[in-house]
N, C-alpha and C. Protein backbone atom coordinates (compact mmCIF):
# COMPACT_ATOMS: atom_id res chain seq x y z
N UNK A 1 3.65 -11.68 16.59
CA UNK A 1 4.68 -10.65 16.58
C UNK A 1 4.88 -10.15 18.01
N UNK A 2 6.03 -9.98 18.19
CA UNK A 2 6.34 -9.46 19.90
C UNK A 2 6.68 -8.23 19.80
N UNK A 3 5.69 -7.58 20.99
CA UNK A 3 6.50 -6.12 20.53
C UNK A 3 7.12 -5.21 21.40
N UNK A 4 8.28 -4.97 21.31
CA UNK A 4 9.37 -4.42 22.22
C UNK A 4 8.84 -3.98 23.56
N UNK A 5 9.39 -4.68 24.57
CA UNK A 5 9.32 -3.91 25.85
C UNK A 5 9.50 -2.42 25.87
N UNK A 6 8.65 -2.27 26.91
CA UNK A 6 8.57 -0.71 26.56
C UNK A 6 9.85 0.30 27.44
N UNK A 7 9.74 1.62 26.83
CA UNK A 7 11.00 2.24 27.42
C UNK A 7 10.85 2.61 28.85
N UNK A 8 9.69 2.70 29.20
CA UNK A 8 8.86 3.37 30.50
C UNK A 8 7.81 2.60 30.43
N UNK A 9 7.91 2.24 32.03
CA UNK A 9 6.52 1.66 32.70
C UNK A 9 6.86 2.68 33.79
N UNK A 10 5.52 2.70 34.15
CA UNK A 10 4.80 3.41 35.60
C UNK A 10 3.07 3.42 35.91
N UNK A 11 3.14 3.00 37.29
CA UNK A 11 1.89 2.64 37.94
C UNK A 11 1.51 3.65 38.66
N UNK A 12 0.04 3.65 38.53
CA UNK A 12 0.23 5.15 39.95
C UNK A 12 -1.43 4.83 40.64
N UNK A 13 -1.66 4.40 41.88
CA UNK A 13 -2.56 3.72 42.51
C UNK A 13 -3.16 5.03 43.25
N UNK A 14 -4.45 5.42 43.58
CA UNK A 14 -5.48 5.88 44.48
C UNK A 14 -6.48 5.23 45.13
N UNK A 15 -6.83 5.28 46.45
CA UNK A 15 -8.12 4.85 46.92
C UNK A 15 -8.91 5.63 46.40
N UNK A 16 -10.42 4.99 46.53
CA UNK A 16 -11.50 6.35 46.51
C UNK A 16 -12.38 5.42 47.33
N UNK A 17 -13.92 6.12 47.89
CA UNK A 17 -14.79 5.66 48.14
C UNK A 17 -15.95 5.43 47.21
N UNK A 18 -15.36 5.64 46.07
CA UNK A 18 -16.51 5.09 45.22
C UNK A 18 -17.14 3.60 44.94
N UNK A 19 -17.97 3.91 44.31
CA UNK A 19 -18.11 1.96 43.73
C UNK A 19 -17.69 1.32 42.66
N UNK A 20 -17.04 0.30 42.30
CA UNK A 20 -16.87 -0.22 41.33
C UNK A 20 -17.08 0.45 39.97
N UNK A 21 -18.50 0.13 39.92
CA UNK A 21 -19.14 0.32 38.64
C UNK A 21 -19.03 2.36 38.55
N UNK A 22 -19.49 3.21 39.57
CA UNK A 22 -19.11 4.36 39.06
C UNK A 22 -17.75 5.07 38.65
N UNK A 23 -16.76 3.89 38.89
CA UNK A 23 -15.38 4.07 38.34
C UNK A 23 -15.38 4.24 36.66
N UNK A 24 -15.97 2.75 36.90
CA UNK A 24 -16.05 1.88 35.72
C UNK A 24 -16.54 3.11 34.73
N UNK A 25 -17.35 3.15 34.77
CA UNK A 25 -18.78 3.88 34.56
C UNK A 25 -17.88 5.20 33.80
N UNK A 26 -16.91 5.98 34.24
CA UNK A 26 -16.56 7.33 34.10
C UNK A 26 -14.75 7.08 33.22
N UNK A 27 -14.26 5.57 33.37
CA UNK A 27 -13.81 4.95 32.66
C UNK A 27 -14.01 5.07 31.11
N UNK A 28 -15.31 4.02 31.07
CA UNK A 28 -15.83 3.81 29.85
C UNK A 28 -16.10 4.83 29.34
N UNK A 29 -16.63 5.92 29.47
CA UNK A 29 -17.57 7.21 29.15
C UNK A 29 -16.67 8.10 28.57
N UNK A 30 -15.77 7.74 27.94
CA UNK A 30 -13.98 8.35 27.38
C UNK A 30 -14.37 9.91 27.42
N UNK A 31 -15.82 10.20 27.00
CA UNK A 31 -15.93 11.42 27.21
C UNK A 31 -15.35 12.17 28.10
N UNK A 32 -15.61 11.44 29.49
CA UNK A 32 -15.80 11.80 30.96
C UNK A 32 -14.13 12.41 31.22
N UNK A 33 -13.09 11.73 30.55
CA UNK A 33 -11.84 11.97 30.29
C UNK A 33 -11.37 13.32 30.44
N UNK A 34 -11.91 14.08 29.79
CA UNK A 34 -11.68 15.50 29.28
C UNK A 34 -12.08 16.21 31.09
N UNK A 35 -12.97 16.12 31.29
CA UNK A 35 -12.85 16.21 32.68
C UNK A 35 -12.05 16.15 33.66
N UNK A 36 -11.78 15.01 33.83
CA UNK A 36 -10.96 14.60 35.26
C UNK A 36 -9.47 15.04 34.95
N UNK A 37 -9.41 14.56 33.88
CA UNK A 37 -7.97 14.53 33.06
C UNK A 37 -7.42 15.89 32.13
N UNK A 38 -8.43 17.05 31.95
CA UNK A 38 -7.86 17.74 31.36
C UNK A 38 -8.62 18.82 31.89
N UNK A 39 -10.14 19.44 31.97
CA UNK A 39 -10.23 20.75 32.66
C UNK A 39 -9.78 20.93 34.50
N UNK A 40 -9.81 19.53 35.01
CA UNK A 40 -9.96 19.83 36.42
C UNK A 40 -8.06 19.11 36.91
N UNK A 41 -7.64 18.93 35.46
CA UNK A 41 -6.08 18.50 35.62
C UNK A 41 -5.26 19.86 36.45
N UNK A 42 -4.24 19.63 37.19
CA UNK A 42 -3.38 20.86 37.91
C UNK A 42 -3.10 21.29 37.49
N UNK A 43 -2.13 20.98 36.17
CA UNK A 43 -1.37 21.34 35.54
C UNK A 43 -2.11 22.10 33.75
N UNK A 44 -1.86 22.93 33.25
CA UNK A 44 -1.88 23.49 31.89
C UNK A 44 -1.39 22.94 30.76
N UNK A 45 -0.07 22.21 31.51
CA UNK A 45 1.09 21.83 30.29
C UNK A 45 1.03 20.22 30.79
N UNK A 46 -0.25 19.56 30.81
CA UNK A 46 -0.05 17.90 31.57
C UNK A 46 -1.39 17.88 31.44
N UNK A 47 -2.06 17.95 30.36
CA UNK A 47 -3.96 17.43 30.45
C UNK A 47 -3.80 17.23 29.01
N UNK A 48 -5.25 16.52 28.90
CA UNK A 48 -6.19 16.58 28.01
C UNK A 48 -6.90 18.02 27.35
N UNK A 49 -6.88 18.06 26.20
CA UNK A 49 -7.23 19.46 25.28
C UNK A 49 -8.62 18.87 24.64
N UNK A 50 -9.09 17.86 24.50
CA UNK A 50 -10.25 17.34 23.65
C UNK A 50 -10.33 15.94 22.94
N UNK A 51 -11.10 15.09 23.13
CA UNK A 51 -11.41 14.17 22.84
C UNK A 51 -12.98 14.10 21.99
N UNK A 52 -12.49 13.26 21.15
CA UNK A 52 -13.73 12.90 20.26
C UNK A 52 -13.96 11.44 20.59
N UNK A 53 -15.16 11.24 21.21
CA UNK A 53 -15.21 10.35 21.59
C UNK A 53 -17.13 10.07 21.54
N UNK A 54 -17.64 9.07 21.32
CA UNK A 54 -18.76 8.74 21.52
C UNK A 54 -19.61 9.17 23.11
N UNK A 55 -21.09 9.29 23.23
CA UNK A 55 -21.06 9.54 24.55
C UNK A 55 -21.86 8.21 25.21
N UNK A 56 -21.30 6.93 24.86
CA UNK A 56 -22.17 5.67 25.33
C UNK A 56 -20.94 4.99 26.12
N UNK A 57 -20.95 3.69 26.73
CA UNK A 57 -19.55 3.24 27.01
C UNK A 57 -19.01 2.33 26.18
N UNK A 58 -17.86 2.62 26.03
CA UNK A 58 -16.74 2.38 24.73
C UNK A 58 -16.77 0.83 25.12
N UNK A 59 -16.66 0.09 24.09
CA UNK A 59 -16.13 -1.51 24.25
C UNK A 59 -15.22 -1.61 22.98
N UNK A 60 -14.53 -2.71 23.64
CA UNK A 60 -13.58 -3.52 23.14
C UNK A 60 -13.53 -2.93 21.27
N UNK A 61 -12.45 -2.32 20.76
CA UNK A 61 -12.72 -2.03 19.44
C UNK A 61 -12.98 -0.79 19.16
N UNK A 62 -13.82 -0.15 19.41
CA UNK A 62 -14.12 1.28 19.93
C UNK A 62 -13.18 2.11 19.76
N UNK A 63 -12.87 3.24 18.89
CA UNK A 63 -12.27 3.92 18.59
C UNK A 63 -12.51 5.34 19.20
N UNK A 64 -11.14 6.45 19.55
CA UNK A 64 -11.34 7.67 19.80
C UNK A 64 -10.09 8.18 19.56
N UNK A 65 -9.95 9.85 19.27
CA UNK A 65 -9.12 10.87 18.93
C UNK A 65 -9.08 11.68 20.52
N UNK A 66 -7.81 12.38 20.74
CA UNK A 66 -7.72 13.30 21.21
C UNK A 66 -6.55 14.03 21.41
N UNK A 67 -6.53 15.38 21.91
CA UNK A 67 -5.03 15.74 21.73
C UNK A 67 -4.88 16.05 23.10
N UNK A 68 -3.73 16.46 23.48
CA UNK A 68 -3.16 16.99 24.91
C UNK A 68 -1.72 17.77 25.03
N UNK A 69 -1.87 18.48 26.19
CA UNK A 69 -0.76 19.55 26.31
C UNK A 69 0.07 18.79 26.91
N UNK A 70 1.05 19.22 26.48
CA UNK A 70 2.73 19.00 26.74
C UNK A 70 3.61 19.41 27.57
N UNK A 71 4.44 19.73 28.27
CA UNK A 71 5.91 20.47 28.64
C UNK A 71 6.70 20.69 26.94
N UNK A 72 6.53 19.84 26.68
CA UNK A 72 7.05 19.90 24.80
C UNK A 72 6.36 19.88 23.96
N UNK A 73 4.95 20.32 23.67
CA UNK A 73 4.17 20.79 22.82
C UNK A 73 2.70 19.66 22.73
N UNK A 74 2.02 19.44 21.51
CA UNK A 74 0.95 19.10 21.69
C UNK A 74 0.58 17.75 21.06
N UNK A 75 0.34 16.78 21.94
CA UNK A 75 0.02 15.54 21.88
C UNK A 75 -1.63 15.33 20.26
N UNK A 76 -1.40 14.82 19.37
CA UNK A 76 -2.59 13.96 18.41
C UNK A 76 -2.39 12.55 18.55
N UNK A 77 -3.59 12.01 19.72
CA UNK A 77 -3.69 10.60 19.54
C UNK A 77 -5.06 10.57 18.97
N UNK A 78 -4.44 8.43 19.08
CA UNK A 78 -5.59 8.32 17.86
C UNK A 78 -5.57 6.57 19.22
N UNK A 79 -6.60 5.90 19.75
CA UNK A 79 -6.73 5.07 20.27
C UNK A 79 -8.10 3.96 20.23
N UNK A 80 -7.53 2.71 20.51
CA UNK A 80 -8.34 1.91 20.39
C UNK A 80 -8.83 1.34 21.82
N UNK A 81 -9.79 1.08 22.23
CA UNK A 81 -9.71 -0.13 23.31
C UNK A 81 -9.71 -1.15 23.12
N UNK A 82 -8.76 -1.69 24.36
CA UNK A 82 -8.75 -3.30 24.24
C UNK A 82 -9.04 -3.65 25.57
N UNK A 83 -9.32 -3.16 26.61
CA UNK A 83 -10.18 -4.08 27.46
C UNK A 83 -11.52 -3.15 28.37
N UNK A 84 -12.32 -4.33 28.25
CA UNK A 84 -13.46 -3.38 28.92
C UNK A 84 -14.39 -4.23 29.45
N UNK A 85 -14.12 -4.32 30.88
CA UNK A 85 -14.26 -5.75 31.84
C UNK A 85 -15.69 -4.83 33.20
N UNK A 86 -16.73 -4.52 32.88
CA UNK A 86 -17.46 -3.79 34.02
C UNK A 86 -17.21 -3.99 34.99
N UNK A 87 -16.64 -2.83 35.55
CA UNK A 87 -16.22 -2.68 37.22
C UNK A 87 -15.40 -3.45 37.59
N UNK A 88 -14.26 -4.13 36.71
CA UNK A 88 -12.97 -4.47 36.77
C UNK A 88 -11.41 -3.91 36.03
N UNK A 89 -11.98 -3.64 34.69
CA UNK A 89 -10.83 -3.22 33.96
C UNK A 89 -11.09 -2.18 33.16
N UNK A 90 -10.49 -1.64 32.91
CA UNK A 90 -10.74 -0.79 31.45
C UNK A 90 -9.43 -0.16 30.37
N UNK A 91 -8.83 -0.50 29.58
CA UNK A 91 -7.39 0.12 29.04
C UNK A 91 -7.95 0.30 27.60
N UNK A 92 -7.08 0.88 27.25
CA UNK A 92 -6.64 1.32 25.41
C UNK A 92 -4.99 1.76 24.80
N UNK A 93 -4.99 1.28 24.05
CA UNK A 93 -3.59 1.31 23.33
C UNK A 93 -3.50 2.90 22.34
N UNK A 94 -2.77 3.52 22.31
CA UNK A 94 -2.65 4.77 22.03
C UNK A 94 -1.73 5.11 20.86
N UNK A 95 -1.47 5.19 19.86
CA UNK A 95 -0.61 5.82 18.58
C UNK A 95 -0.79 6.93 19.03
N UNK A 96 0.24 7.82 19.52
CA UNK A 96 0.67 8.87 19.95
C UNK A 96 1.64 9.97 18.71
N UNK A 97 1.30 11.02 18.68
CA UNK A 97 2.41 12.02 18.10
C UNK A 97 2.35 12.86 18.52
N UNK A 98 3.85 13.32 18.93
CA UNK A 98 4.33 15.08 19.38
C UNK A 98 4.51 15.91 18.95
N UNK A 99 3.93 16.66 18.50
CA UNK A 99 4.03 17.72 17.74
C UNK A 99 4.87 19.06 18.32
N UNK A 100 6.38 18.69 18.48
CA UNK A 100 6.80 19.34 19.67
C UNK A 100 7.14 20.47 19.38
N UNK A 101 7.59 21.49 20.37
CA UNK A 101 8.27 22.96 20.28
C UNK A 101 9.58 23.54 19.47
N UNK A 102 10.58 22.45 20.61
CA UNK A 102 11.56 22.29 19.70
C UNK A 102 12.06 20.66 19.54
N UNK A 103 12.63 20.55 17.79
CA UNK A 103 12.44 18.88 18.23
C UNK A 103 11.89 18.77 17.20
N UNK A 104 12.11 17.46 16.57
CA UNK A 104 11.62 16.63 15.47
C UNK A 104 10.48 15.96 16.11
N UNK A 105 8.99 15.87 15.68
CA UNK A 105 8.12 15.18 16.17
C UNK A 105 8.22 13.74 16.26
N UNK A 106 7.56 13.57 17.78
CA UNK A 106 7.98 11.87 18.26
C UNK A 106 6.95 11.18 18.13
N UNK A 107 7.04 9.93 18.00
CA UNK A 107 5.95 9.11 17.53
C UNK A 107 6.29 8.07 18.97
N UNK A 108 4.79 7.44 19.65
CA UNK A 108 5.16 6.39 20.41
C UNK A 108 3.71 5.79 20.39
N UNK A 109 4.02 4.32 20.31
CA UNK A 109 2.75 3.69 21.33
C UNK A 109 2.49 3.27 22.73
N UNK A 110 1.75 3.64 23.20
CA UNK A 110 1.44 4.35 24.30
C UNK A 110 0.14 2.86 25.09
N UNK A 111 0.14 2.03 26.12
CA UNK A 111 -0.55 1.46 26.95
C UNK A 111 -1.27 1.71 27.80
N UNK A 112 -2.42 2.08 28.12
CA UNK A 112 -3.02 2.54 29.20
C UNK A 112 -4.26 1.66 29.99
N UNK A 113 -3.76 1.19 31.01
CA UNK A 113 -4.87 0.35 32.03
C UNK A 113 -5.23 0.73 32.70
N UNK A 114 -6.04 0.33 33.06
CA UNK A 114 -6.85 0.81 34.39
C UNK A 114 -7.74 -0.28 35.36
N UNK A 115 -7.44 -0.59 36.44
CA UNK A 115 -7.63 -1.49 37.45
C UNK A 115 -8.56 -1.23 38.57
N UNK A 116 -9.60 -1.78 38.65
CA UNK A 116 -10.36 -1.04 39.91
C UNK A 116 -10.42 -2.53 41.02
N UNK A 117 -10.00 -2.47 41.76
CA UNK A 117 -10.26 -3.54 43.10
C UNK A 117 -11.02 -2.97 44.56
N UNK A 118 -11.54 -4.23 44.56
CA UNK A 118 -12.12 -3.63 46.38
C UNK A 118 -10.80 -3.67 47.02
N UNK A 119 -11.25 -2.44 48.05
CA UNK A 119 -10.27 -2.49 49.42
C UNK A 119 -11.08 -1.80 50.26
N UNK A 120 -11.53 -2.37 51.59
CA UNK A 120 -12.26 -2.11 52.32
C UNK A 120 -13.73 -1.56 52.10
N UNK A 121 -13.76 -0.18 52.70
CA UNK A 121 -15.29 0.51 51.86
C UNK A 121 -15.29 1.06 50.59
N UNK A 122 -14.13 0.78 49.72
CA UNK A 122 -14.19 1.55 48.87
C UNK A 122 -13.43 0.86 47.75
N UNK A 123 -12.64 1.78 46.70
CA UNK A 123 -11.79 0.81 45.59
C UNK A 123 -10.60 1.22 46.01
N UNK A 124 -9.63 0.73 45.21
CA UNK A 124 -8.46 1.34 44.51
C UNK A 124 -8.35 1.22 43.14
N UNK A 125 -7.87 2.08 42.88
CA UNK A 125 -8.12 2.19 41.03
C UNK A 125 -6.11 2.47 40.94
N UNK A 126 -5.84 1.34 40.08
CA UNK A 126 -4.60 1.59 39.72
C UNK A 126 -4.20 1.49 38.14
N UNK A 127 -3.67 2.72 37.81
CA UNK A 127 -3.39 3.12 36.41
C UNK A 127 -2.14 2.19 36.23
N UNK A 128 -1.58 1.93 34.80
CA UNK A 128 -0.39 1.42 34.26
C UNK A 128 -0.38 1.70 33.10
N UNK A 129 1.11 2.69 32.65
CA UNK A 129 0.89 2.88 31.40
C UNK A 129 2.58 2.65 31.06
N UNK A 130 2.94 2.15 29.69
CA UNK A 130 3.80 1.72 29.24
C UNK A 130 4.13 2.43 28.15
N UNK A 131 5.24 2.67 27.71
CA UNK A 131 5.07 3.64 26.72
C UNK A 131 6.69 3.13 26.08
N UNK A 132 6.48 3.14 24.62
CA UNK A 132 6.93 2.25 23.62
C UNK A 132 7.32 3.69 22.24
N UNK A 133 8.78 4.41 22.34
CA UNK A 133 8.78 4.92 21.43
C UNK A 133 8.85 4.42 19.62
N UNK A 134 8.48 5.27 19.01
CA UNK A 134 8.35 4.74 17.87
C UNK A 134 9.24 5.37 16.74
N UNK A 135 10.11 6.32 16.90
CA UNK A 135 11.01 6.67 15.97
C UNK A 135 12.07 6.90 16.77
N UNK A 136 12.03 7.67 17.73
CA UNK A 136 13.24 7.79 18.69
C UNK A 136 13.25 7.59 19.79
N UNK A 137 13.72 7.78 21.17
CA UNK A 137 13.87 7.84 22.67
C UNK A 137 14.26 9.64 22.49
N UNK A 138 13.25 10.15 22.96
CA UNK A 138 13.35 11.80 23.18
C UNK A 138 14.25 11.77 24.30
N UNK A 139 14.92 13.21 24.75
CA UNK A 139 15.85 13.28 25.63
C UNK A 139 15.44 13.01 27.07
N UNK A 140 14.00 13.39 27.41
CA UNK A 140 13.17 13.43 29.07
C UNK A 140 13.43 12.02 29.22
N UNK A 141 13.05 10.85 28.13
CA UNK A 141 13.33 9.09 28.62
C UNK A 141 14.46 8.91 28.02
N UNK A 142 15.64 9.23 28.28
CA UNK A 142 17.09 8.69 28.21
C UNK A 142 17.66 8.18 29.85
N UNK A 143 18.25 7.47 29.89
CA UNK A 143 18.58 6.94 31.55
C UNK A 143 19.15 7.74 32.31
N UNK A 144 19.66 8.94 32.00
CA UNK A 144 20.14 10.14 32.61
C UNK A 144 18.75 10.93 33.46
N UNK A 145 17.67 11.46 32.38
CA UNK A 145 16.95 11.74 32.29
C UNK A 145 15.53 11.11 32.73
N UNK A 146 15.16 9.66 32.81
CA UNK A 146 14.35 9.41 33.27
C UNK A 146 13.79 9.25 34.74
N UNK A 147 14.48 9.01 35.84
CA UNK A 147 13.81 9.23 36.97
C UNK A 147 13.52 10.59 37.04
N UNK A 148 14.16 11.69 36.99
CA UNK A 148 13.08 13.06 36.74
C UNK A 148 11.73 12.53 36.26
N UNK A 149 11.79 12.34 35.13
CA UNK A 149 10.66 12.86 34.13
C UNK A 149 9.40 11.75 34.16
N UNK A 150 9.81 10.21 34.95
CA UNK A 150 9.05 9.48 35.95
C UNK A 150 8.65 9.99 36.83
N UNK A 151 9.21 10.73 37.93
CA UNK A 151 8.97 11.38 39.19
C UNK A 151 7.56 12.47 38.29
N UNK A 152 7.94 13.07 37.61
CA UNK A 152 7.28 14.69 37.12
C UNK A 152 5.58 13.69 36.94
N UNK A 153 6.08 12.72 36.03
CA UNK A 153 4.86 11.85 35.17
C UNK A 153 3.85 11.33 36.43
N UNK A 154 4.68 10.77 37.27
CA UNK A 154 4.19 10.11 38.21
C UNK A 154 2.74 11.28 38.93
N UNK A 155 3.61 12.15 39.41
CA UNK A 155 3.27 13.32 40.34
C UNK A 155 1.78 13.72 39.66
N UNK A 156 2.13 13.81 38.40
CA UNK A 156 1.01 14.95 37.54
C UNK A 156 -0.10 13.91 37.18
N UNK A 157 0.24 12.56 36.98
CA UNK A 157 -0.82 11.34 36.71
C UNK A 157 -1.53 11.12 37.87
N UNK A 158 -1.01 10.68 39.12
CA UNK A 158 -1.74 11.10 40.26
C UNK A 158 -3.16 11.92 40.41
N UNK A 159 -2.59 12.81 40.06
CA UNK A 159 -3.62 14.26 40.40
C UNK A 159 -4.94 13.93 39.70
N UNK A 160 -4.61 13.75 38.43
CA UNK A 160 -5.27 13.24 37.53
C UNK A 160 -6.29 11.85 38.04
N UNK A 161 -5.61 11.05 38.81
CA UNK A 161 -6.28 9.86 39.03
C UNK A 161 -6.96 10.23 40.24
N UNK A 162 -6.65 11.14 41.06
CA UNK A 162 -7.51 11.76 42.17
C UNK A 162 -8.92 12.25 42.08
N UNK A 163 -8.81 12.95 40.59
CA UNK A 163 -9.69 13.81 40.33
C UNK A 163 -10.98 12.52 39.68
N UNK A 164 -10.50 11.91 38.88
CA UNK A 164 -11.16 10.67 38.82
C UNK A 164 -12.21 9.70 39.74
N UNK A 165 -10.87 9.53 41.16
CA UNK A 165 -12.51 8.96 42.50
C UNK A 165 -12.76 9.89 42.94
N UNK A 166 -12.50 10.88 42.64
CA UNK A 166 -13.79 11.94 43.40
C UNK A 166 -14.63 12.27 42.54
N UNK A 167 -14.21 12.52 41.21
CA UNK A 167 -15.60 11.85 40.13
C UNK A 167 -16.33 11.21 40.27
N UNK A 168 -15.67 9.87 40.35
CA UNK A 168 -16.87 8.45 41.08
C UNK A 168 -17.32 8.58 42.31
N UNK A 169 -16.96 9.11 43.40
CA UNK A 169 -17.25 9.08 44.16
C UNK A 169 -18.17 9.91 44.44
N UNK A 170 -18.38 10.69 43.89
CA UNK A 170 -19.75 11.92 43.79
C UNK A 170 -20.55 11.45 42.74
N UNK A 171 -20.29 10.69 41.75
CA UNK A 171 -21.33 10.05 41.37
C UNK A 171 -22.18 8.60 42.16
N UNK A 172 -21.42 8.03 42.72
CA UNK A 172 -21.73 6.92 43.69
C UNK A 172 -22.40 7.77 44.79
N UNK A 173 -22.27 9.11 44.97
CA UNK A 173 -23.39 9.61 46.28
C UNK A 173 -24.66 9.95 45.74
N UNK A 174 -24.47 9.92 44.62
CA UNK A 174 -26.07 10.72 43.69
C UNK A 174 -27.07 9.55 44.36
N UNK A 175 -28.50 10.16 43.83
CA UNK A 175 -29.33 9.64 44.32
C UNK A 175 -29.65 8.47 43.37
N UNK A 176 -30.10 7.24 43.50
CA UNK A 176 -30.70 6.74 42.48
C UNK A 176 -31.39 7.47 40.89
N UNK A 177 -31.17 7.44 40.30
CA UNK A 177 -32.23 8.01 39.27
C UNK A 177 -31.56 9.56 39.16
N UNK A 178 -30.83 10.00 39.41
CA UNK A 178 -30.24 11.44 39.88
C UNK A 178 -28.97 11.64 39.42
């Protein structure tokens, strides 16, 4: 079965000086998520609210819940992983619903990768997420509307992926055993 190109793609790349594996490492740990991605996120209305998630590292199959704040109300996913490559890859596919403000709730499936490569002393970790509505095209991804709401996505995913190698990267300074 083929399944529809998605309405939105966007990539959003950071260096860090971390290592590989403590990318990896904070990747897998979906826990670790809620962190980077939702208390130490910039934004209020652009994080993570809670994840249920195991506290070992997730493989292939591996199931987790979580919800997140909106500009338009409050995200219930429900996700699987599908790749989980140590200190190379890590993604999960996302059944998404909006439980929005104003607005008929939106349904989408949702792609999320994650790429860690050497570059020099350190990585780059580059996100890609694709996103595939499932009952409608809400008004923010209409072609009028989408380079905004790319630009906004872009901006606020960033931050997010910042907060991430400096995660790893303060875990990559710990001491052995520490």
């Amino acid at each position: 079965m083929n399944e529809p190109r998605p309405t939105v793609t966007f990539r959003v790349s950071v260096p860090s000086l971390a290592s590989r594996e403590a990318v990896y490492g904070l990747l897998a740990n979906v826990a670790t998520h809620l962190d980077w991605a939702g208390t130490d996120a910039s934004r209020s209305d652009f994080r993570l609210l809670s994840i249920d998630a195991s506290d070992r590292p997730a493989g292939v199959g591996d199931r987790f819940s979580s919800t997140g704040a909106s500009m338009n109300g409050t995200f219930h996913d429900r996700s699987t992983v599908t790749e989980a490559e140590p200190g190379v890859r890590f993604g999960f596919d996302t059944e998404s619903t909006l439980d929005r403000r104003h607005g008929t709730t939106w349904r989408a499936h949702v792609a999320h990768r994650y790429a860690i490569d050497d570059v020099g002393e350190g990585v780059t970790i580059t996100y890609t997420c694709e996103i595939r509505p499932q009952n409608y095209v809400p008004y923010w991804w209409k072609p009028a509307m989408r380079p905004m709401t790319r630009f906004m996505v872009r901006r606020f995913t960033h931050r997010n992926l910042e907060n991430l190698a400096e995660a790893a990267r303060a875990v990559s300074s710990e001491p052995a055993g520490g």
